[in-house]
PDB file of N, CA and C in Angstrom:
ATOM      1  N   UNK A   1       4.454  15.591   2.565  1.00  0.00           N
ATOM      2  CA  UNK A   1       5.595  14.700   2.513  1.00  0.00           C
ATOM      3  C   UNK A   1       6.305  14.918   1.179  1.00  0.00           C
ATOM      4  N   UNK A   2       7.836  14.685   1.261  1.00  0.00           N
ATOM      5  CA  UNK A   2       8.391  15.152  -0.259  1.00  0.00           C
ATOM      6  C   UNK A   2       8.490  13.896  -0.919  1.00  0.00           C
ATOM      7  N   UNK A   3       8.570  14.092  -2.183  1.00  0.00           N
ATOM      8  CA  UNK A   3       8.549  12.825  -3.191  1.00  0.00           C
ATOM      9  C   UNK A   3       9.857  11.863  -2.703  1.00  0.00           C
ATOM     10  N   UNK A   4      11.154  12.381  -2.188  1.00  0.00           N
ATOM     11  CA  UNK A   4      11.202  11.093  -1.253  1.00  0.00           C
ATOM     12  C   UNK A   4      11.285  10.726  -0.472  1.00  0.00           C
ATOM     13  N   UNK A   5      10.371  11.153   0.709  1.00  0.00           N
ATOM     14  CA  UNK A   5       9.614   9.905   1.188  1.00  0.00           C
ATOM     15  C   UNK A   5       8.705   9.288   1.225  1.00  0.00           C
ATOM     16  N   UNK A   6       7.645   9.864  -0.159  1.00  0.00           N
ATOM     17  CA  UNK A   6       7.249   9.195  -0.798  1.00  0.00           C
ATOM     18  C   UNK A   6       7.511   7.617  -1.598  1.00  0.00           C
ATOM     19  N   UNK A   7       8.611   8.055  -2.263  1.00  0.00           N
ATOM     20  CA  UNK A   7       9.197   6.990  -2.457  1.00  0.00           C
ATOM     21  C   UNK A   7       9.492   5.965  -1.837  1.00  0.00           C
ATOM     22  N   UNK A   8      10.487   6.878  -0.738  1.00  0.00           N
ATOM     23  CA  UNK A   8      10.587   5.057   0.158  1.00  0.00           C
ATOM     24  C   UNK A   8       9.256   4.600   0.999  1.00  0.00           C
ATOM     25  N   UNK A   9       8.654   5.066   1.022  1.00  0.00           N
ATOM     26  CA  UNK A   9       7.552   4.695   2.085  1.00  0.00           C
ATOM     27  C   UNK A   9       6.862   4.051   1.129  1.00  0.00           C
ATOM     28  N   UNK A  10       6.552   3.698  -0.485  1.00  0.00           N
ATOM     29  CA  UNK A  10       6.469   2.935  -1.497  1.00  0.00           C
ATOM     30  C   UNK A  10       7.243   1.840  -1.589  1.00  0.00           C
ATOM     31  N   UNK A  11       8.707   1.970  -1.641  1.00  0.00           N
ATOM     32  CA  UNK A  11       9.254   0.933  -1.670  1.00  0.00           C
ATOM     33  C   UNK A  11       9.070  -0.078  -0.168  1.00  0.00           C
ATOM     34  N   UNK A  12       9.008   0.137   0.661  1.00  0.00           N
ATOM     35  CA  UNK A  12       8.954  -0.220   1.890  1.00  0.00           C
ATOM     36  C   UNK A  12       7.618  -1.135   2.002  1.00  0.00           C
ATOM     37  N   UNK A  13       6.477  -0.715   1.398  1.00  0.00           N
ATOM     38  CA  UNK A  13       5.470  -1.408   1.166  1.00  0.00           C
ATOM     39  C   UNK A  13       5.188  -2.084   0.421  1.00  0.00           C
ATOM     40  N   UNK A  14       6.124  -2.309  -1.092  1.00  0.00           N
ATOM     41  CA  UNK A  14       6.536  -2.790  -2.109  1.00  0.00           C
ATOM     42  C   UNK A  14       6.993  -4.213  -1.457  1.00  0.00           C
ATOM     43  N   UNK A  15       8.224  -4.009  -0.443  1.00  0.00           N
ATOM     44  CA  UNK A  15       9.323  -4.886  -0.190  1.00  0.00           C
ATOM     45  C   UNK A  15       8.139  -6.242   0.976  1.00  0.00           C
ATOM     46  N   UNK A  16       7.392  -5.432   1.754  1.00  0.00           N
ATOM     47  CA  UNK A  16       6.576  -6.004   2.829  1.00  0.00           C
ATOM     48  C   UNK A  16       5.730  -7.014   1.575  1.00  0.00           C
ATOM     49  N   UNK A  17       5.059  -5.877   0.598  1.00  0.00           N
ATOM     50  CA  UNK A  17       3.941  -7.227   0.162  1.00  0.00           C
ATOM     51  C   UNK A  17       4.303  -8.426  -0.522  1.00  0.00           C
ATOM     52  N   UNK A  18       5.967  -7.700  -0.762  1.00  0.00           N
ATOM     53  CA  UNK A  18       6.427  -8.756  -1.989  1.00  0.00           C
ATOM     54  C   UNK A  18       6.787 -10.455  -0.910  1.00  0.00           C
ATOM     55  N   UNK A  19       7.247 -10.278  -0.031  1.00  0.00           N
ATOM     56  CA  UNK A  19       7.675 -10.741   1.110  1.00  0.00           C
ATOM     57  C   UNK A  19       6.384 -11.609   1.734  1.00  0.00           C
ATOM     58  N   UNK A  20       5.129 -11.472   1.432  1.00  0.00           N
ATOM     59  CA  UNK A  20       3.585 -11.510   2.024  1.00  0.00           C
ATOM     60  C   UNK A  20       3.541 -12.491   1.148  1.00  0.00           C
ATOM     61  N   UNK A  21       3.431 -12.189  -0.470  1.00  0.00           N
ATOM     62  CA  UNK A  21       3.207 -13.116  -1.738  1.00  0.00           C
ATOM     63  C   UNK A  21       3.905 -14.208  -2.313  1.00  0.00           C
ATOM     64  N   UNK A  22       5.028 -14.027  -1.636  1.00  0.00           N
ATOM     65  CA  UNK A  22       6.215 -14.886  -2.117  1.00  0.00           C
ATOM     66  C   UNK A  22       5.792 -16.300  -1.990  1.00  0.00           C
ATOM     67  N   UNK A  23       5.012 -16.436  -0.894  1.00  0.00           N
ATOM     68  CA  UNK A  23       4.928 -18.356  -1.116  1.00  0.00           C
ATOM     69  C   UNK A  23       3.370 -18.808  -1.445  1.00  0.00           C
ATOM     70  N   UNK A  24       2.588 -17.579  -2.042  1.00  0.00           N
ATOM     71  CA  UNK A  24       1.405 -18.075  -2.649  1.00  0.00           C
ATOM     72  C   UNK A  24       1.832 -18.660  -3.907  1.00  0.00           C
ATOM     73  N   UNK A  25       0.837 -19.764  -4.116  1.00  0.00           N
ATOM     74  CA  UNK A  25       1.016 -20.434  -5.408  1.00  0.00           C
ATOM     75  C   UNK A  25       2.576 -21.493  -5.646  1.00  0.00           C
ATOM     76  N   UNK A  26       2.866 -21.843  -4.856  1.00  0.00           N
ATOM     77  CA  UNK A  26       4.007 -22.111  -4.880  1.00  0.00           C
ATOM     78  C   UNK A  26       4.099 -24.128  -4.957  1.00  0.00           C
ATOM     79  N   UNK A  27       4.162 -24.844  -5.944  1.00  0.00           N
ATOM     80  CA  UNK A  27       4.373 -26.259  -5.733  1.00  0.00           C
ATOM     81  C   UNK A  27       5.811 -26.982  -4.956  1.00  0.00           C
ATOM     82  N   UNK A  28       5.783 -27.337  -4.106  1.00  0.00           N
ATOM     83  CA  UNK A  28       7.427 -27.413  -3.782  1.00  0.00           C
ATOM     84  C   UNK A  28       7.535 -29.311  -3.687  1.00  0.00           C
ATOM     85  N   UNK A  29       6.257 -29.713  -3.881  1.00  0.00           N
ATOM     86  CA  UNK A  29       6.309 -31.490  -3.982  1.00  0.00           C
ATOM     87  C   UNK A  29       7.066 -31.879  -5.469  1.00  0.00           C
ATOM     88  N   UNK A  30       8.609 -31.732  -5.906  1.00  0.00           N
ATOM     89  CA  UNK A  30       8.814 -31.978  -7.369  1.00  0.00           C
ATOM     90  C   UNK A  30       9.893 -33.400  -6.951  1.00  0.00           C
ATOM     91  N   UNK A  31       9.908 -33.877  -8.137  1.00  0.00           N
ATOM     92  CA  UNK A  31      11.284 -35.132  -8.067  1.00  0.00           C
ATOM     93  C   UNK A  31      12.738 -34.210  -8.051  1.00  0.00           C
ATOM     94  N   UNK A  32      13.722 -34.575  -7.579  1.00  0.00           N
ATOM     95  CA  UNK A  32      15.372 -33.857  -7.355  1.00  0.00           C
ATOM     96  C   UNK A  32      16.091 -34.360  -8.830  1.00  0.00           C
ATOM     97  N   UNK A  33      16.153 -33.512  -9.626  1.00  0.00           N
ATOM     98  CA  UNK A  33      16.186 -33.784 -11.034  1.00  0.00           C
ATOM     99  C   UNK A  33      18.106 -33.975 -10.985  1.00  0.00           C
ATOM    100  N   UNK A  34      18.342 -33.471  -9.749  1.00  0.00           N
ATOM    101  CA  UNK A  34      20.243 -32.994  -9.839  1.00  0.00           C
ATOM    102  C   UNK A  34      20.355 -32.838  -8.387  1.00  0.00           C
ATOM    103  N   UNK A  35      21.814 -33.621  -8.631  1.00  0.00           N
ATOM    104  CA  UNK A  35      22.358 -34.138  -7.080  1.00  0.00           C
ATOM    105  C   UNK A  35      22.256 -32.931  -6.183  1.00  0.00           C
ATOM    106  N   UNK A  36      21.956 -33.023  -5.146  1.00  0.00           N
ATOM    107  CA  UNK A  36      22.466 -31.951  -3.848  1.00  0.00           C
ATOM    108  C   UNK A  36      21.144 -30.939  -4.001  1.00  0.00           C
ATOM    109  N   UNK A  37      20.393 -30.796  -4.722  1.00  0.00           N
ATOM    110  CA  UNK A  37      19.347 -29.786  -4.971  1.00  0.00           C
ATOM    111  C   UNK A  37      18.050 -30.196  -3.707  1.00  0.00           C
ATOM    112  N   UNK A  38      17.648 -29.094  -3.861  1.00  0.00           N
ATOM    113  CA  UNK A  38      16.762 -28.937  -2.225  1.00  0.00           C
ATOM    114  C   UNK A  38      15.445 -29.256  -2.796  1.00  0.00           C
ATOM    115  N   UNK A  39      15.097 -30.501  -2.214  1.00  0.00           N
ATOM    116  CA  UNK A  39      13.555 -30.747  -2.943  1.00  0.00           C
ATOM    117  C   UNK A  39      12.078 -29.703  -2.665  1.00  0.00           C
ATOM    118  N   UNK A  40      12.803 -28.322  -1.493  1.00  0.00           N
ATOM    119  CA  UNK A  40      11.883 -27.577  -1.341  1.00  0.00           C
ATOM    120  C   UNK A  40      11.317 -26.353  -1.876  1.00  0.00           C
ATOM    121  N   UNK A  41      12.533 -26.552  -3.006  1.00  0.00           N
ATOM    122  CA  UNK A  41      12.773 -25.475  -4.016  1.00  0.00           C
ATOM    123  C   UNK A  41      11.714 -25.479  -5.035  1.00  0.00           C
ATOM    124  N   UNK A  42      10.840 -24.769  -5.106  1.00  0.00           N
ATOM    125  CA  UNK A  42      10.172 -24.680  -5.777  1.00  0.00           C
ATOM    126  C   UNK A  42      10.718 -24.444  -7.879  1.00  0.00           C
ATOM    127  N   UNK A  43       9.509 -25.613  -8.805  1.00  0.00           N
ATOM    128  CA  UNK A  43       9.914 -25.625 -10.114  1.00  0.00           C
ATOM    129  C   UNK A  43       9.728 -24.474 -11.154  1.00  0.00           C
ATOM    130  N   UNK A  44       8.519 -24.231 -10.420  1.00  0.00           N
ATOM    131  CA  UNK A  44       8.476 -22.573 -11.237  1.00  0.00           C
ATOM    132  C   UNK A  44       7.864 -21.560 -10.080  1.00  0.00           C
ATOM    133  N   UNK A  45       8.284 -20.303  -9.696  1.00  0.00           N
ATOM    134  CA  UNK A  45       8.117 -20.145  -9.111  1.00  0.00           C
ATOM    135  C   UNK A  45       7.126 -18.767  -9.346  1.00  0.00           C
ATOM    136  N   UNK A  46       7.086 -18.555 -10.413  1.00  0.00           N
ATOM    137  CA  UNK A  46       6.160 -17.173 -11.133  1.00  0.00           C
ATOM    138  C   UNK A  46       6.481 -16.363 -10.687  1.00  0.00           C
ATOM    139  N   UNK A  47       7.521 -16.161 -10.599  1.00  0.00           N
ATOM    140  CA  UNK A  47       7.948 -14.556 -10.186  1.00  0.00           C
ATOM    141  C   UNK A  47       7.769 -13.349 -11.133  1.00  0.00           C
ATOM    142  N   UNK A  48       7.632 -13.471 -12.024  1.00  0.00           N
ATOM    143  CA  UNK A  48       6.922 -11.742 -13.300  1.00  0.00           C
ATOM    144  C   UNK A  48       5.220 -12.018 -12.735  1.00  0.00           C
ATOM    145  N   UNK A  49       4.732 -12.930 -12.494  1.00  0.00           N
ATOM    146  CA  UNK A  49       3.162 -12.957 -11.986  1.00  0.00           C
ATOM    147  C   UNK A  49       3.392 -12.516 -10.624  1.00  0.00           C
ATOM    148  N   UNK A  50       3.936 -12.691  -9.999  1.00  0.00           N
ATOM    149  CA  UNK A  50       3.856 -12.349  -8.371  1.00  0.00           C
ATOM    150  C   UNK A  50       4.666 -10.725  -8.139  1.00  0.00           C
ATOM    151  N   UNK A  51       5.479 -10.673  -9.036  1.00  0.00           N
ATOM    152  CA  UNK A  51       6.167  -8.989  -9.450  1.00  0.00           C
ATOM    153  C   UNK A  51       5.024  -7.992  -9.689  1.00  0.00           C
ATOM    154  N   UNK A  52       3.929  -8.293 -10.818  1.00  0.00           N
ATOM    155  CA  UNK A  52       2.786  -7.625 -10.975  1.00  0.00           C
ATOM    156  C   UNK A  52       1.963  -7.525 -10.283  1.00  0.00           C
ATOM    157  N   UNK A  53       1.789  -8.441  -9.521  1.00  0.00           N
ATOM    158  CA  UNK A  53       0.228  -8.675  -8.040  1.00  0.00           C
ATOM    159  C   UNK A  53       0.896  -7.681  -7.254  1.00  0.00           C
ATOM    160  N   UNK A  54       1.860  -8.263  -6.810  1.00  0.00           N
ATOM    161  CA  UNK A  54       2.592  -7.107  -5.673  1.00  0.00           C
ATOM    162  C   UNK A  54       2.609  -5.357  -6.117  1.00  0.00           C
ATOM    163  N   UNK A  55       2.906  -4.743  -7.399  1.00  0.00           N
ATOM    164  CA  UNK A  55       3.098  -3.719  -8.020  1.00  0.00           C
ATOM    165  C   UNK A  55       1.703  -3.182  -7.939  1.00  0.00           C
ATOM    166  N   UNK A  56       0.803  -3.733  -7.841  1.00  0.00           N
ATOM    167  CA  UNK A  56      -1.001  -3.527  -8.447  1.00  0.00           C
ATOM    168  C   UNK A  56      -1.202  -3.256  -6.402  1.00  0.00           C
ATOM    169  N   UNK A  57      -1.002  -4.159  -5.945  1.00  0.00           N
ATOM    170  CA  UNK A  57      -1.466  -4.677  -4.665  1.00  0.00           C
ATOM    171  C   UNK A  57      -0.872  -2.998  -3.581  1.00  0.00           C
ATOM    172  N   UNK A  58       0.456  -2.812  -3.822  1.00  0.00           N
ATOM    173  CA  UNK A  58       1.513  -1.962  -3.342  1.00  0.00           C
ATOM    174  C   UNK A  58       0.824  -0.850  -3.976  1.00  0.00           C
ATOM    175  N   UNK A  59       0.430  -0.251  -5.059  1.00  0.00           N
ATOM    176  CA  UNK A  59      -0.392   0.600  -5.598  1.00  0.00           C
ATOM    177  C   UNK A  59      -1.828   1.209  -4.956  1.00  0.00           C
ATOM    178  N   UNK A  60      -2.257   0.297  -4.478  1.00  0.00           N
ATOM    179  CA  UNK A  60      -3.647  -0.041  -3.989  1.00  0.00           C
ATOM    180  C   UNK A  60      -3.174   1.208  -2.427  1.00  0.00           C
ATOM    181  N   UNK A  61      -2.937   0.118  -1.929  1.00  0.00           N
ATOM    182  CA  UNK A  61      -2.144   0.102  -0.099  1.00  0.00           C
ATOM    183  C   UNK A  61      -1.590   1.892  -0.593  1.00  0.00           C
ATOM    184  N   UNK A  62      -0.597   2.245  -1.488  1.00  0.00           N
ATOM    185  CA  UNK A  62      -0.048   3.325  -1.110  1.00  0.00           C
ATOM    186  C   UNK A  62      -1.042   4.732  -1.509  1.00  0.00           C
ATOM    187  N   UNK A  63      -1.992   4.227  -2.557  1.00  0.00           N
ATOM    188  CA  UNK A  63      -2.447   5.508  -2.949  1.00  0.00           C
ATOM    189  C   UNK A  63      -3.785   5.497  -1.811  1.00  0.00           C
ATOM    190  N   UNK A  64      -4.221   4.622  -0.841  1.00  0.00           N
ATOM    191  CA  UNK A  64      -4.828   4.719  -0.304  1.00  0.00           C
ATOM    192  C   UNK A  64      -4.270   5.628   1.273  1.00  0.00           C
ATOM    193  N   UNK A  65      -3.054   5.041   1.528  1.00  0.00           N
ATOM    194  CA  UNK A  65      -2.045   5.824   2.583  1.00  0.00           C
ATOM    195  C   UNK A  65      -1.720   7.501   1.909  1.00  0.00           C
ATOM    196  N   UNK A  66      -1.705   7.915   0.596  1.00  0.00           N
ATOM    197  CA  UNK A  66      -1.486   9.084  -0.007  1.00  0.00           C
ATOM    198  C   UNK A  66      -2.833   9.571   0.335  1.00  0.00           C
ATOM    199  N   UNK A  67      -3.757   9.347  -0.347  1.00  0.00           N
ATOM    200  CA  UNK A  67      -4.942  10.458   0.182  1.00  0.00           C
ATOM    201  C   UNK A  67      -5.172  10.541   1.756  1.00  0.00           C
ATOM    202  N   UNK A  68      -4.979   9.454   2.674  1.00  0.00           N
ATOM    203  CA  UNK A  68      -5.237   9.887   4.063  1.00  0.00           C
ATOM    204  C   UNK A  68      -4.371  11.026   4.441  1.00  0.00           C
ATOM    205  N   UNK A  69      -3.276  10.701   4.108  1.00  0.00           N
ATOM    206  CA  UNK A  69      -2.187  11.907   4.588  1.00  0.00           C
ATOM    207  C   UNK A  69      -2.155  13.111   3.908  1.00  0.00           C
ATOM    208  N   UNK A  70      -2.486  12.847   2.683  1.00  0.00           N
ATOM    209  CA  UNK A  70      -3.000  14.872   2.099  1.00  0.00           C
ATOM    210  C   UNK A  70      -3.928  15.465   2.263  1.00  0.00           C
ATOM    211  N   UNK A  71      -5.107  14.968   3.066  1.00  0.00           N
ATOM    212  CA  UNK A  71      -6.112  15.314   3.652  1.00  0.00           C
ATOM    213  C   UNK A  71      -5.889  15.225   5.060  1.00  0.00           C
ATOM    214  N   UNK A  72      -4.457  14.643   5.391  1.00  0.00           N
ATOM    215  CA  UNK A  72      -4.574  14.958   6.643  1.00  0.00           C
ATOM    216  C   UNK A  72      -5.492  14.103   8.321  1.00  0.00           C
ATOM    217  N   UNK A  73      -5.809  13.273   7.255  1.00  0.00           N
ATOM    218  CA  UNK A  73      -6.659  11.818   8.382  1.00  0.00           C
ATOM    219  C   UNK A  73      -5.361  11.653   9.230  1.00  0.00           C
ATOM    220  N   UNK A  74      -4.036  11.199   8.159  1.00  0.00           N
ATOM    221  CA  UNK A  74      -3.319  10.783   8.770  1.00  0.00           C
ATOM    222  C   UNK A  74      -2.000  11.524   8.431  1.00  0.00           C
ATOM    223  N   UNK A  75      -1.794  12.137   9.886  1.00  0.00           N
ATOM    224  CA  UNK A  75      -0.174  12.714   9.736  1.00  0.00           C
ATOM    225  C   UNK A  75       0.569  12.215  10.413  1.00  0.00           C
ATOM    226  N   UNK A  76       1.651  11.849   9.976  1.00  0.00           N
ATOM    227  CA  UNK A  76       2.620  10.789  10.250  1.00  0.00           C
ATOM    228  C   UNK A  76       3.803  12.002  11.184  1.00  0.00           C
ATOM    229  N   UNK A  77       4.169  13.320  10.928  1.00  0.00           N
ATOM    230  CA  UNK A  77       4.625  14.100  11.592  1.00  0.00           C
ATOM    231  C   UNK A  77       4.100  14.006  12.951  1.00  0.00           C
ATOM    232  N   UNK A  78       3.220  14.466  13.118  1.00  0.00           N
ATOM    233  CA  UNK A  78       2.411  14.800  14.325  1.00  0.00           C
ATOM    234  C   UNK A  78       2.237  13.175  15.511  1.00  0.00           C
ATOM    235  N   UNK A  79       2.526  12.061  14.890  1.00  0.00           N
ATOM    236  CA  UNK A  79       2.692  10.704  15.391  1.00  0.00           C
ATOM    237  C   UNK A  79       3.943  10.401  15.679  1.00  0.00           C
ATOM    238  N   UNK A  80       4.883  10.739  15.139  1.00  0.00           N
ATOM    239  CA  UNK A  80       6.270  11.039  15.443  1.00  0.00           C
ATOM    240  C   UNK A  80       6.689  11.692  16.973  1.00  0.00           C
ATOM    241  N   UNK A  81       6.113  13.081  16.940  1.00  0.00           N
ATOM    242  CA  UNK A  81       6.585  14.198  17.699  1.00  0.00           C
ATOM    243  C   UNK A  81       5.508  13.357  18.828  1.00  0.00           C
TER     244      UNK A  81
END
């Protein structure tokens, strides 16, 4: 596979886990500090902590999908055709 589609097939798994993590950890019971504001909105929402889990996590998932496919467990060509 060439480095990009490498790439996107990274980002793509990037975008899925980030999407997976997004509502772990999340408090959304706060008081409405300002008119019209959505009390489901979460107050902090740790997003540089949940940026890194996902980056580590997406790391994990892709270099594990990289060795199947350069060894050939898994060819994604040949699943295609």
């Amino acid at each position: 596979m060439s480095v990009t589609g490498l790439a996107i097939l990274y980002v793509i798994i990037w975008w899925i886990v980030f999407f997976s993590i997004l509502p772990i950890d999340v408090d959304r019971n706060k008081p409405i500090e300002v008119e019209g504001e959505d009390p489901g909105s979460p107050q902090n929402p740790k997003m540089l902590k949940k940026f890194f889990l996902c980056t580590l996590i997406t790391s994990v998932i892709f270099g594990i999908l990289y060795v199947l496919m350069r060894f050939e467990y898994l060819n994604l060509r040949n699943m295609i055709s």
